[in-house]
PDB file of N, CA and C in Angstrom:
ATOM      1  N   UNK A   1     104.582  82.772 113.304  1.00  0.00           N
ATOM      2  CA  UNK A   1     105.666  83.735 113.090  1.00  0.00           C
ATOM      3  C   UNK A   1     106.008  84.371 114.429  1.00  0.00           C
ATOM      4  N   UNK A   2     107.394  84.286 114.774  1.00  0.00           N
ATOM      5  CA  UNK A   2     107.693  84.946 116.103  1.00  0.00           C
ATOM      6  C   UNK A   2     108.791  86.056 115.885  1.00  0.00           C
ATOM      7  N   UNK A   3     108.275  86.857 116.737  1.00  0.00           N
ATOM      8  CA  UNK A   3     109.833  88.091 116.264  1.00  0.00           C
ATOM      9  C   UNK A   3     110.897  87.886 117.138  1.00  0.00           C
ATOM     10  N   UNK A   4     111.277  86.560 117.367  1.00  0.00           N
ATOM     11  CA  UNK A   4     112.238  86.424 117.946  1.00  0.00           C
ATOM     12  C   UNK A   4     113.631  85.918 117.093  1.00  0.00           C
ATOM     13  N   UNK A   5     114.739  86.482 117.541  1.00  0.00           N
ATOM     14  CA  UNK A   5     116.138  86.033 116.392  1.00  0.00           C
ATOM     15  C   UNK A   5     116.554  84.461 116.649  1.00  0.00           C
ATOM     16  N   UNK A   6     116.124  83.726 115.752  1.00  0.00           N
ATOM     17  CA  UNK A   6     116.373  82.508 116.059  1.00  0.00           C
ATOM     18  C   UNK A   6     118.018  81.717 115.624  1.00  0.00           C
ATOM     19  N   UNK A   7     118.851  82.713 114.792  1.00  0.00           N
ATOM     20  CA  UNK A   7     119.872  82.052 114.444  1.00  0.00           C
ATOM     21  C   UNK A   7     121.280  83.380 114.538  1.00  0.00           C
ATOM     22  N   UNK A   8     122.122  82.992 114.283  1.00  0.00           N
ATOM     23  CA  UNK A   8     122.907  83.532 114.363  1.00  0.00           C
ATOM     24  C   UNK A   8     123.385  84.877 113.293  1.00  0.00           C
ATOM     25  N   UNK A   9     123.959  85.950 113.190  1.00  0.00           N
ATOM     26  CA  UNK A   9     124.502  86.326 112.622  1.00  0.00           C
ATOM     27  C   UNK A   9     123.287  87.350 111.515  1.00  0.00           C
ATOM     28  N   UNK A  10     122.637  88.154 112.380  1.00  0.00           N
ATOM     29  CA  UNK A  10     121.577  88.419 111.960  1.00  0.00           C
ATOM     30  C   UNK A  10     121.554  89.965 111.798  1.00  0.00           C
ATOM     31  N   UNK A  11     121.904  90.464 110.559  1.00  0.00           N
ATOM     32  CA  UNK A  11     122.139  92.076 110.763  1.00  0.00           C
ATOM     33  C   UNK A  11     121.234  92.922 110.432  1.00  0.00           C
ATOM     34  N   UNK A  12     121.112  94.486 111.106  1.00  0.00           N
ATOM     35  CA  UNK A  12     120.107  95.116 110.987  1.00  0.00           C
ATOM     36  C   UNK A  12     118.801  95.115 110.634  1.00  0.00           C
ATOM     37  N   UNK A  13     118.739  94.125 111.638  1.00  0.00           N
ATOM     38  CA  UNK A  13     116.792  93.535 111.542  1.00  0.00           C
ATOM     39  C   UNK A  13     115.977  95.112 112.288  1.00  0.00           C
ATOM     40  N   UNK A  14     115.012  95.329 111.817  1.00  0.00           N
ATOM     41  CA  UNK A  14     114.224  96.615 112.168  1.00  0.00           C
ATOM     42  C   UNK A  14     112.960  96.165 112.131  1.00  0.00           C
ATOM     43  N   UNK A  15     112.113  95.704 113.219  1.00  0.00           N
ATOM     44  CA  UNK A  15     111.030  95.732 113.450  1.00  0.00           C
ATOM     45  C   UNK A  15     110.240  94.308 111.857  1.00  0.00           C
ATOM     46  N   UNK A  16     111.092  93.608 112.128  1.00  0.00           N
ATOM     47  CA  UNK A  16     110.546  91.889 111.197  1.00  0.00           C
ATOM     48  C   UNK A  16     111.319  90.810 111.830  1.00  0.00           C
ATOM     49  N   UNK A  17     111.187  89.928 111.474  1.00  0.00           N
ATOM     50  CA  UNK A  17     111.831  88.302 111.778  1.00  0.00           C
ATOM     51  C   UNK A  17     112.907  88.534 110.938  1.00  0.00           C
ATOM     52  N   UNK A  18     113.765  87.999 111.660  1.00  0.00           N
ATOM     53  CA  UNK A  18     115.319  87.311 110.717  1.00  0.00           C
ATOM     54  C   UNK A  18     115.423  85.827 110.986  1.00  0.00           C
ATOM     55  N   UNK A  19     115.195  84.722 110.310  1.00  0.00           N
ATOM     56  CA  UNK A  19     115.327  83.862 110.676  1.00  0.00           C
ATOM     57  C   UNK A  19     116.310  82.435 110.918  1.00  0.00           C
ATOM     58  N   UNK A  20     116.603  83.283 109.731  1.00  0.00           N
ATOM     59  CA  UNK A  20     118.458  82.519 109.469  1.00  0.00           C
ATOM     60  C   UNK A  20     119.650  83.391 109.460  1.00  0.00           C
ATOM     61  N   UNK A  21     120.810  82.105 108.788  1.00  0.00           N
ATOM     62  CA  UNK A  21     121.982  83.195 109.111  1.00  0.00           C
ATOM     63  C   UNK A  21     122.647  84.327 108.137  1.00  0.00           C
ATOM     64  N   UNK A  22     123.120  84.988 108.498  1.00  0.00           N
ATOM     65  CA  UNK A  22     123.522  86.283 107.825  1.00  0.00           C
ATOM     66  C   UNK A  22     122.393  86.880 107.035  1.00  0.00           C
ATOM     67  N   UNK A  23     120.895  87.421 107.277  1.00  0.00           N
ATOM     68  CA  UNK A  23     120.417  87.823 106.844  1.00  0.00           C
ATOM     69  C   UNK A  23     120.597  89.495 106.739  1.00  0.00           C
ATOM     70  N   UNK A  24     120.675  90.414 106.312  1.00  0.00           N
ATOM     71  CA  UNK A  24     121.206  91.731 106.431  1.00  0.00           C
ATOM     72  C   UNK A  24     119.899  92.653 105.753  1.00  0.00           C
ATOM     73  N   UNK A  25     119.712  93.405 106.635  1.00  0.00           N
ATOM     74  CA  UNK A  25     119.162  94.965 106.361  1.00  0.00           C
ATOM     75  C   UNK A  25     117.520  94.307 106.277  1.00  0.00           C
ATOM     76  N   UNK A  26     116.835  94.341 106.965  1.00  0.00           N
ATOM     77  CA  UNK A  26     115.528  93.531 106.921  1.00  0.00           C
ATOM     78  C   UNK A  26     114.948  95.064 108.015  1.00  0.00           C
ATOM     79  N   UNK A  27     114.243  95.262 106.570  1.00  0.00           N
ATOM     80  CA  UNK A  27     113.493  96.906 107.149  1.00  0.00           C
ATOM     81  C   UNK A  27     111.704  96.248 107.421  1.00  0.00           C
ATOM     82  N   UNK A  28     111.231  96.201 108.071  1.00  0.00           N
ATOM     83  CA  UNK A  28     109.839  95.989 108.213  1.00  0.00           C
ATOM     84  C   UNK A  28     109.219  94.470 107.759  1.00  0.00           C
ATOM     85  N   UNK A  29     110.238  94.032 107.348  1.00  0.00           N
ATOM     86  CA  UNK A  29     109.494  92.383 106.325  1.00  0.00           C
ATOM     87  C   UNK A  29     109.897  91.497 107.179  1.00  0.00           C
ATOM     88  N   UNK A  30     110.189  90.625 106.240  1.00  0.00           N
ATOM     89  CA  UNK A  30     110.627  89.199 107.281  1.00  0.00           C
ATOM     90  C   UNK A  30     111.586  88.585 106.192  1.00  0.00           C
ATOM     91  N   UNK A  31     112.864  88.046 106.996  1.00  0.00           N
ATOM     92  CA  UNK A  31     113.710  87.194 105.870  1.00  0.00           C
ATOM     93  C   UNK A  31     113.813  86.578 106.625  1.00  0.00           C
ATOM     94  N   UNK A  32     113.668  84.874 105.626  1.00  0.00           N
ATOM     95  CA  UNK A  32     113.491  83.757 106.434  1.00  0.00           C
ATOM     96  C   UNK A  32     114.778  82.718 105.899  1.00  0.00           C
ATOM     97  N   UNK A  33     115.615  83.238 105.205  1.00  0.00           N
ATOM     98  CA  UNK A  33     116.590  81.989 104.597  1.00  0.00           C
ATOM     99  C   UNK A  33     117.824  82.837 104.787  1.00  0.00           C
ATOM    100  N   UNK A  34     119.343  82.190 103.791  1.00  0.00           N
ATOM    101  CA  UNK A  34     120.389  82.870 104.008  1.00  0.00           C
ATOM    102  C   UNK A  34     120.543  84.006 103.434  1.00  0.00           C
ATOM    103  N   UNK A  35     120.895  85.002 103.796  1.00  0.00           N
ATOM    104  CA  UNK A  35     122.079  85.317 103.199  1.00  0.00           C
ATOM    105  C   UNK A  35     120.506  86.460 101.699  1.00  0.00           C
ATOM    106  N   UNK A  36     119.526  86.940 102.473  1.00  0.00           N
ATOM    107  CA  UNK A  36     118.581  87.677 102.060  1.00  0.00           C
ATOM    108  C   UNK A  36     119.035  89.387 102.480  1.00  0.00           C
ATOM    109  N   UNK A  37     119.160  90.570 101.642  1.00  0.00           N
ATOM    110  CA  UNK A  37     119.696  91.548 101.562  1.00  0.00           C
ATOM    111  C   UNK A  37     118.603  92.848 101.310  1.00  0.00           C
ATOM    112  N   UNK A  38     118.757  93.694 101.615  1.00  0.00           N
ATOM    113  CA  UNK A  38     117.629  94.743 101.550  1.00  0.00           C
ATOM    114  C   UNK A  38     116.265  94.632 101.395  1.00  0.00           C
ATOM    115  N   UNK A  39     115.969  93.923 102.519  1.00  0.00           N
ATOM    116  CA  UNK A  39     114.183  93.337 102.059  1.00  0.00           C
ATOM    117  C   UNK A  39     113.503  94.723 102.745  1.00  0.00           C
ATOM    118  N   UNK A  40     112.721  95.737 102.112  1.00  0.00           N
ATOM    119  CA  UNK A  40     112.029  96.386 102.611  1.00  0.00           C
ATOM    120  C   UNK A  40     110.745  96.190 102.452  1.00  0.00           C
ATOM    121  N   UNK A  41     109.813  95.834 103.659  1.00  0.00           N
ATOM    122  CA  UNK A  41     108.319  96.251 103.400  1.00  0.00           C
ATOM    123  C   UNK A  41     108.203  95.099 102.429  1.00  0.00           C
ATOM    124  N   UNK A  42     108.577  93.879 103.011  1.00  0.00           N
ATOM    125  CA  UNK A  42     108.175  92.583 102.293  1.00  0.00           C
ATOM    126  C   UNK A  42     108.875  91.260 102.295  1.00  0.00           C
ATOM    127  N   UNK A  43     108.727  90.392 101.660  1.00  0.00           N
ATOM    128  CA  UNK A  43     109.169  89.580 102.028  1.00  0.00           C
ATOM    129  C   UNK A  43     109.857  88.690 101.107  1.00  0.00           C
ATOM    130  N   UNK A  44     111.526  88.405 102.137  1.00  0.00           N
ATOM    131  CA  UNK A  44     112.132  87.439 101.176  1.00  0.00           C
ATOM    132  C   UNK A  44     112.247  85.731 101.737  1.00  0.00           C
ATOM    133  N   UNK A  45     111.993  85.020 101.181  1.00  0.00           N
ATOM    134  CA  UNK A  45     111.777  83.794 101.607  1.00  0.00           C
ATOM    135  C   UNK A  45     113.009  82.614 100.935  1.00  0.00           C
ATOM    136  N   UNK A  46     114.094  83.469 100.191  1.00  0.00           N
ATOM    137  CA  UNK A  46     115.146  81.708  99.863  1.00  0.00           C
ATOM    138  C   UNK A  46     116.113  82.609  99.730  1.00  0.00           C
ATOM    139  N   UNK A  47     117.503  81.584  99.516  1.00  0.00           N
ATOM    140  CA  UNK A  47     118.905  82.463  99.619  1.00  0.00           C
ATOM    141  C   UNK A  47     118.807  83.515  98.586  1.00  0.00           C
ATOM    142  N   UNK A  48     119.769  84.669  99.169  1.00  0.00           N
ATOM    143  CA  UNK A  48     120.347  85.524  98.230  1.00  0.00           C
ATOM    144  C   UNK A  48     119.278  86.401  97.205  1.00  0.00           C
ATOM    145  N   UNK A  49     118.100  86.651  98.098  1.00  0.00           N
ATOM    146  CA  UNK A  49     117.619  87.580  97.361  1.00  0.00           C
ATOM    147  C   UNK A  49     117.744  89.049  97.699  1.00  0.00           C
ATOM    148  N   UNK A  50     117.913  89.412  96.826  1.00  0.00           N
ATOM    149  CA  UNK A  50     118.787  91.056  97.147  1.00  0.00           C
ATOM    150  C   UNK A  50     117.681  92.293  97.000  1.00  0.00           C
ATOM    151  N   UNK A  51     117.133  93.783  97.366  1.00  0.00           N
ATOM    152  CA  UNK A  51     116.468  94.594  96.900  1.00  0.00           C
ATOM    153  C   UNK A  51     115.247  94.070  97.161  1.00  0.00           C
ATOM    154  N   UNK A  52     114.235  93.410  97.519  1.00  0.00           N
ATOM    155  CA  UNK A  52     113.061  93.433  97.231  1.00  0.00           C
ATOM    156  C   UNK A  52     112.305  94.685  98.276  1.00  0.00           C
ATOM    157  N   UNK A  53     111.525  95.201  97.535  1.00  0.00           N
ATOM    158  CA  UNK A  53     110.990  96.762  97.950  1.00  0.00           C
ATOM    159  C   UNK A  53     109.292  96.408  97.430  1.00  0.00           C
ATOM    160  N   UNK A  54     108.851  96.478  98.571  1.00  0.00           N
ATOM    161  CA  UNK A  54     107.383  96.518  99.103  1.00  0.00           C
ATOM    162  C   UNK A  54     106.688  95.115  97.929  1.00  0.00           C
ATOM    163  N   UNK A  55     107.360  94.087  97.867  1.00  0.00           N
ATOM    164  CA  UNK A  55     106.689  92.453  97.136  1.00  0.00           C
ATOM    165  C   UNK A  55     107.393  91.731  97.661  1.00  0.00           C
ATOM    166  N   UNK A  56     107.473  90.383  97.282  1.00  0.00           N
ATOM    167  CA  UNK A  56     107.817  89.601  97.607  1.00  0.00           C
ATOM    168  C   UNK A  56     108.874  88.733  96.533  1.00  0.00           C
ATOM    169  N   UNK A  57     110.124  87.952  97.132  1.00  0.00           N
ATOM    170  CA  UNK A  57     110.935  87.609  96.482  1.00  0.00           C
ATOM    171  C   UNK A  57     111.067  85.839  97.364  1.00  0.00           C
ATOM    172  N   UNK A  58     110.600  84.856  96.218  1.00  0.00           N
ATOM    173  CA  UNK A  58     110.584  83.606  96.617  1.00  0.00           C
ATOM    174  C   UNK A  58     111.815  82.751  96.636  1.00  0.00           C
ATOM    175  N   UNK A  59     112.824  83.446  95.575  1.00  0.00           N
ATOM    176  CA  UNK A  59     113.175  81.860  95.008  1.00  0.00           C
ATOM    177  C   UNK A  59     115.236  82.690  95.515  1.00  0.00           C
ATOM    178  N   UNK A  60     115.895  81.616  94.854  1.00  0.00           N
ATOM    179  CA  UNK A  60     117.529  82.507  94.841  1.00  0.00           C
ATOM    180  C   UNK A  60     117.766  83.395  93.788  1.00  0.00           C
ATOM    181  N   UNK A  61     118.722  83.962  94.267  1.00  0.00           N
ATOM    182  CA  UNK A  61     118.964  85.099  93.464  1.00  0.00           C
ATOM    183  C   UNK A  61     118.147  86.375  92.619  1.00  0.00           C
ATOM    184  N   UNK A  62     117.006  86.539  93.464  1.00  0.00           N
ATOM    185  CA  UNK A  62     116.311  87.592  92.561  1.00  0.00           C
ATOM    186  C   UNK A  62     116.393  88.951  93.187  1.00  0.00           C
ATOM    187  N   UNK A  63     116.935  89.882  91.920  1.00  0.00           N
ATOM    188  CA  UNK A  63     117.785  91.416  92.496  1.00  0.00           C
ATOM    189  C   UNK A  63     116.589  92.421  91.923  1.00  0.00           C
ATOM    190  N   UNK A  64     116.210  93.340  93.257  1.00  0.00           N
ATOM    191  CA  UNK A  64     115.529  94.369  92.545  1.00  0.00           C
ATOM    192  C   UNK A  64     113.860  94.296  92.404  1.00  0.00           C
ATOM    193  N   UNK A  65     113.348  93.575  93.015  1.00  0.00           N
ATOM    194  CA  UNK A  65     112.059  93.170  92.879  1.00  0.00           C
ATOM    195  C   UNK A  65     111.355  94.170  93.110  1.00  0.00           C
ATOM    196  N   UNK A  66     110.377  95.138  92.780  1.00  0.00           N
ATOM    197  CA  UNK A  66     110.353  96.260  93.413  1.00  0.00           C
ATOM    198  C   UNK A  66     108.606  96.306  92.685  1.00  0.00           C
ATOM    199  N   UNK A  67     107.848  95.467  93.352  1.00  0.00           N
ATOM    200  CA  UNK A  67     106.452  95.624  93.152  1.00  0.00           C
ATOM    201  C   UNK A  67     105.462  94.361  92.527  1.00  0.00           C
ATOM    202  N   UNK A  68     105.788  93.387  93.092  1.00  0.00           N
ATOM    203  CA  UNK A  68     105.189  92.158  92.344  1.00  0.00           C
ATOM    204  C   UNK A  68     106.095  90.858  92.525  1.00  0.00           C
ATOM    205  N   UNK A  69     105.313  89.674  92.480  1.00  0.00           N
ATOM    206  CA  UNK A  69     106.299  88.847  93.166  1.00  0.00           C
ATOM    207  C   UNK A  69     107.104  87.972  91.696  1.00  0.00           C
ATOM    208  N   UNK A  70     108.338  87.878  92.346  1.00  0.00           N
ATOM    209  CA  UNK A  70     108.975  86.884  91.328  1.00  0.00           C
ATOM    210  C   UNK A  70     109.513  86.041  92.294  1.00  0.00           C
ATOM    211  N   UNK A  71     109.388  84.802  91.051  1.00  0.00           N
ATOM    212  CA  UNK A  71     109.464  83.246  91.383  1.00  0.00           C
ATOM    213  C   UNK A  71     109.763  82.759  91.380  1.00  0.00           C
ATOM    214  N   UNK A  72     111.014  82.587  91.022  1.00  0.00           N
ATOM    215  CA  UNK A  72     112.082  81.563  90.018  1.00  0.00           C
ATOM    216  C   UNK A  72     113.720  82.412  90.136  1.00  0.00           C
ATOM    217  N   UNK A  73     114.284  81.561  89.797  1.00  0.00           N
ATOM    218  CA  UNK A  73     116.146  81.956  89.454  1.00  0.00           C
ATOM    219  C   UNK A  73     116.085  82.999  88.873  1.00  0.00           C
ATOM    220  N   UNK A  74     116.632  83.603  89.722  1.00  0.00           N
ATOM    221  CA  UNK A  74     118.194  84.852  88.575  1.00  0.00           C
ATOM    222  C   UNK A  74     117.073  85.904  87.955  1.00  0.00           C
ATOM    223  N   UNK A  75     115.205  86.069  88.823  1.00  0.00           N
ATOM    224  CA  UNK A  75     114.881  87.671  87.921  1.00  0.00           C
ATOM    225  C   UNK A  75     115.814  88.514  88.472  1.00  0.00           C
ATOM    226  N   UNK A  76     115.555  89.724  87.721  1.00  0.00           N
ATOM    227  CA  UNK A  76     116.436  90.588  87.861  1.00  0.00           C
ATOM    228  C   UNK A  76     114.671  91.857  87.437  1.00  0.00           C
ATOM    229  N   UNK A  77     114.994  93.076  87.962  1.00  0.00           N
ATOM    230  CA  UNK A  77     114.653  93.919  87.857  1.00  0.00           C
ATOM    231  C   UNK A  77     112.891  93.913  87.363  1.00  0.00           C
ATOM    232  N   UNK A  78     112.082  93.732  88.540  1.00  0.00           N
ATOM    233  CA  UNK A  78     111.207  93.192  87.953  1.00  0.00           C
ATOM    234  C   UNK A  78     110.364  94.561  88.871  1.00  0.00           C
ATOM    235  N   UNK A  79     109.765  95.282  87.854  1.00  0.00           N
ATOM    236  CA  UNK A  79     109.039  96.749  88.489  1.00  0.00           C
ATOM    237  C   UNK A  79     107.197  96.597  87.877  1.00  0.00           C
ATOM    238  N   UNK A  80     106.464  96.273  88.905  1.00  0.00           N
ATOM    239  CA  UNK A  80     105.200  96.033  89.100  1.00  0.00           C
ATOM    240  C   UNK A  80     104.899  95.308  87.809  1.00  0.00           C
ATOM    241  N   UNK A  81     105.591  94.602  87.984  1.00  0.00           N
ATOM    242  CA  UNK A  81     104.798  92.991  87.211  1.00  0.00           C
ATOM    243  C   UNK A  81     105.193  91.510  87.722  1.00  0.00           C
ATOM    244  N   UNK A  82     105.267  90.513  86.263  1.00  0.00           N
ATOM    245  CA  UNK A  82     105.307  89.060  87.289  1.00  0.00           C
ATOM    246  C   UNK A  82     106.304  88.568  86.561  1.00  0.00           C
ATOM    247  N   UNK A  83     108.001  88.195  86.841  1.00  0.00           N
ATOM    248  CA  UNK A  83     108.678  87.549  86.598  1.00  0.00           C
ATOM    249  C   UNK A  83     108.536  85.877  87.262  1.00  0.00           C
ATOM    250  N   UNK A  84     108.374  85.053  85.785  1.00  0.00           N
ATOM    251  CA  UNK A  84     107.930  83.538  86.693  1.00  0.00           C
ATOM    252  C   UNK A  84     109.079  82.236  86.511  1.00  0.00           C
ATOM    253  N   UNK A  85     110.437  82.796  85.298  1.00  0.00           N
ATOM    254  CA  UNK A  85     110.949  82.105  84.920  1.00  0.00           C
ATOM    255  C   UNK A  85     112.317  82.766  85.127  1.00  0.00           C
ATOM    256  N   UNK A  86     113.256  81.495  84.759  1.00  0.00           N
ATOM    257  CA  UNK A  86     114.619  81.838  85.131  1.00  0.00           C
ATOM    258  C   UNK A  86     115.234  82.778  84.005  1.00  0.00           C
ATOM    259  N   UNK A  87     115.969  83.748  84.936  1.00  0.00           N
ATOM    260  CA  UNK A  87     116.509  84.843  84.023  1.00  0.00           C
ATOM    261  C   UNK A  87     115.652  85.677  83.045  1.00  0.00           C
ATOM    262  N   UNK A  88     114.452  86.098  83.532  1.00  0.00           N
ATOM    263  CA  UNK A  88     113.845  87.028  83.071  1.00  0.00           C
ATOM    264  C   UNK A  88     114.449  88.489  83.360  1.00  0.00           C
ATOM    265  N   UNK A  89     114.603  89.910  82.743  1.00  0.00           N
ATOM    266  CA  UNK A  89     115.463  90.648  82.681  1.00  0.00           C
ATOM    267  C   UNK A  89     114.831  92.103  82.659  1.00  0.00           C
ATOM    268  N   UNK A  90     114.119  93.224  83.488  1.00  0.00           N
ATOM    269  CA  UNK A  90     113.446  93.939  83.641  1.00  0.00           C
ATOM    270  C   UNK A  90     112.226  94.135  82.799  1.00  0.00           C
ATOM    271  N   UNK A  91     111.479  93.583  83.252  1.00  0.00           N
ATOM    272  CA  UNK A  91     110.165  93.065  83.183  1.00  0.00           C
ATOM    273  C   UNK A  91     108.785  94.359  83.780  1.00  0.00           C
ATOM    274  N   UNK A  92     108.998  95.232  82.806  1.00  0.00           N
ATOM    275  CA  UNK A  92     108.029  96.732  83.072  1.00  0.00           C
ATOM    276  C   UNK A  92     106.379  96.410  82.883  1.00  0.00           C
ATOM    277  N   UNK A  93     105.834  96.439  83.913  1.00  0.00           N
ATOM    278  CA  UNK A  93     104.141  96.892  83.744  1.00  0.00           C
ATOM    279  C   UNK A  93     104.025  95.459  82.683  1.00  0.00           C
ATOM    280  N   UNK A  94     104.334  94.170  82.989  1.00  0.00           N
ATOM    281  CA  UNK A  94     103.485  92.970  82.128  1.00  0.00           C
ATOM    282  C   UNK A  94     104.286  91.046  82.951  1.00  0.00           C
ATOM    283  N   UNK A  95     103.807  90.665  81.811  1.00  0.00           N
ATOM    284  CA  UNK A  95     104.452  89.420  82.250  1.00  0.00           C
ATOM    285  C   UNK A  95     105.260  88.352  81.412  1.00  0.00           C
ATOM    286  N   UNK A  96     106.453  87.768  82.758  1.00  0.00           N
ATOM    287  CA  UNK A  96     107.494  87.498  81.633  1.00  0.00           C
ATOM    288  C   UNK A  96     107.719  86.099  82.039  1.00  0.00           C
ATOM    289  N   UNK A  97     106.836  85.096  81.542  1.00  0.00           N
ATOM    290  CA  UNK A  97     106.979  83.903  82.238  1.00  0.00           C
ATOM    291  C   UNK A  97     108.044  83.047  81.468  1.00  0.00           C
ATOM    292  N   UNK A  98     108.765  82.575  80.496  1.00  0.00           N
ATOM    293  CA  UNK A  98     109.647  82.248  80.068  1.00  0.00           C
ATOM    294  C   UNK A  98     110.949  82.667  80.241  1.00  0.00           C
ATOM    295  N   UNK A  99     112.243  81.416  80.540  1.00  0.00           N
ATOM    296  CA  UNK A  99     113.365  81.319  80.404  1.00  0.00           C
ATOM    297  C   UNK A  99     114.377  82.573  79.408  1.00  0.00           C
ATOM    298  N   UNK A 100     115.157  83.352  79.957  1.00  0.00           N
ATOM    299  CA  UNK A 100     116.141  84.419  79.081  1.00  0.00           C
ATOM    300  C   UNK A 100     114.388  85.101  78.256  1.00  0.00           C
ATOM    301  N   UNK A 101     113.930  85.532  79.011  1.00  0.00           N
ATOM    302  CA  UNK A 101     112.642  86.981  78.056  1.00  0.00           C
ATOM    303  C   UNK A 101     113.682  88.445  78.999  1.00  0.00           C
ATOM    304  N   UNK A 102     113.731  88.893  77.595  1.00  0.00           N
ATOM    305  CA  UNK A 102     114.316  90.976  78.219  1.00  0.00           C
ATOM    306  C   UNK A 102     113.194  91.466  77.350  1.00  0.00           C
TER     307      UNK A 102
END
């Protein structure tokens, strides 16, 4: 891991790696793919993951991650537990490993 800006178009990186392009607002973590959005104090690793706050966000599109890692498509609002499947839908204190679980 180097803290150097390796690609173009790399906004408000603060003390983490930006590693691709248009990554935006990368407070203390590291975003390593496109187009990754408010990663604080953790880490987003594939396109278009938005919000993740102090966990980790693997996959596209997961908004809001805010204490536990999710894995897969389209979680949404996943507050200290484990979203593992696509379109799981605020997922409080447990686990929501199946396809469309609210």
């Amino acid at each position: 891991m180097t803290t150097a800006t390796i690609y173009t178009h790399t906004d408000d990186d603060h003390s983490g790696c930006s590693h691709c392009n248009h990554t935006h607002g990368d407070h203390s973590g590291y975003s390593h793919d496109t187009h990754s959005h408010g990663d604080h104090s953790g880490y987003s690793h594939d396109t278009h993951t938005h919000g993740d706050h102090s966990g980790y966000s693997h996959y596209t599109h997961n908004d809001d991650d805010y204490r536990g890692p999710s894995h897969d498509t389209h979680t949404h609002g996943d507050r200290s537990g484990y979203s593992h499947g696509t379109h799981t839908h605020d997922d409080h204190n447990g686990y929501s490993h199946g396809t469309h679980t609210r």
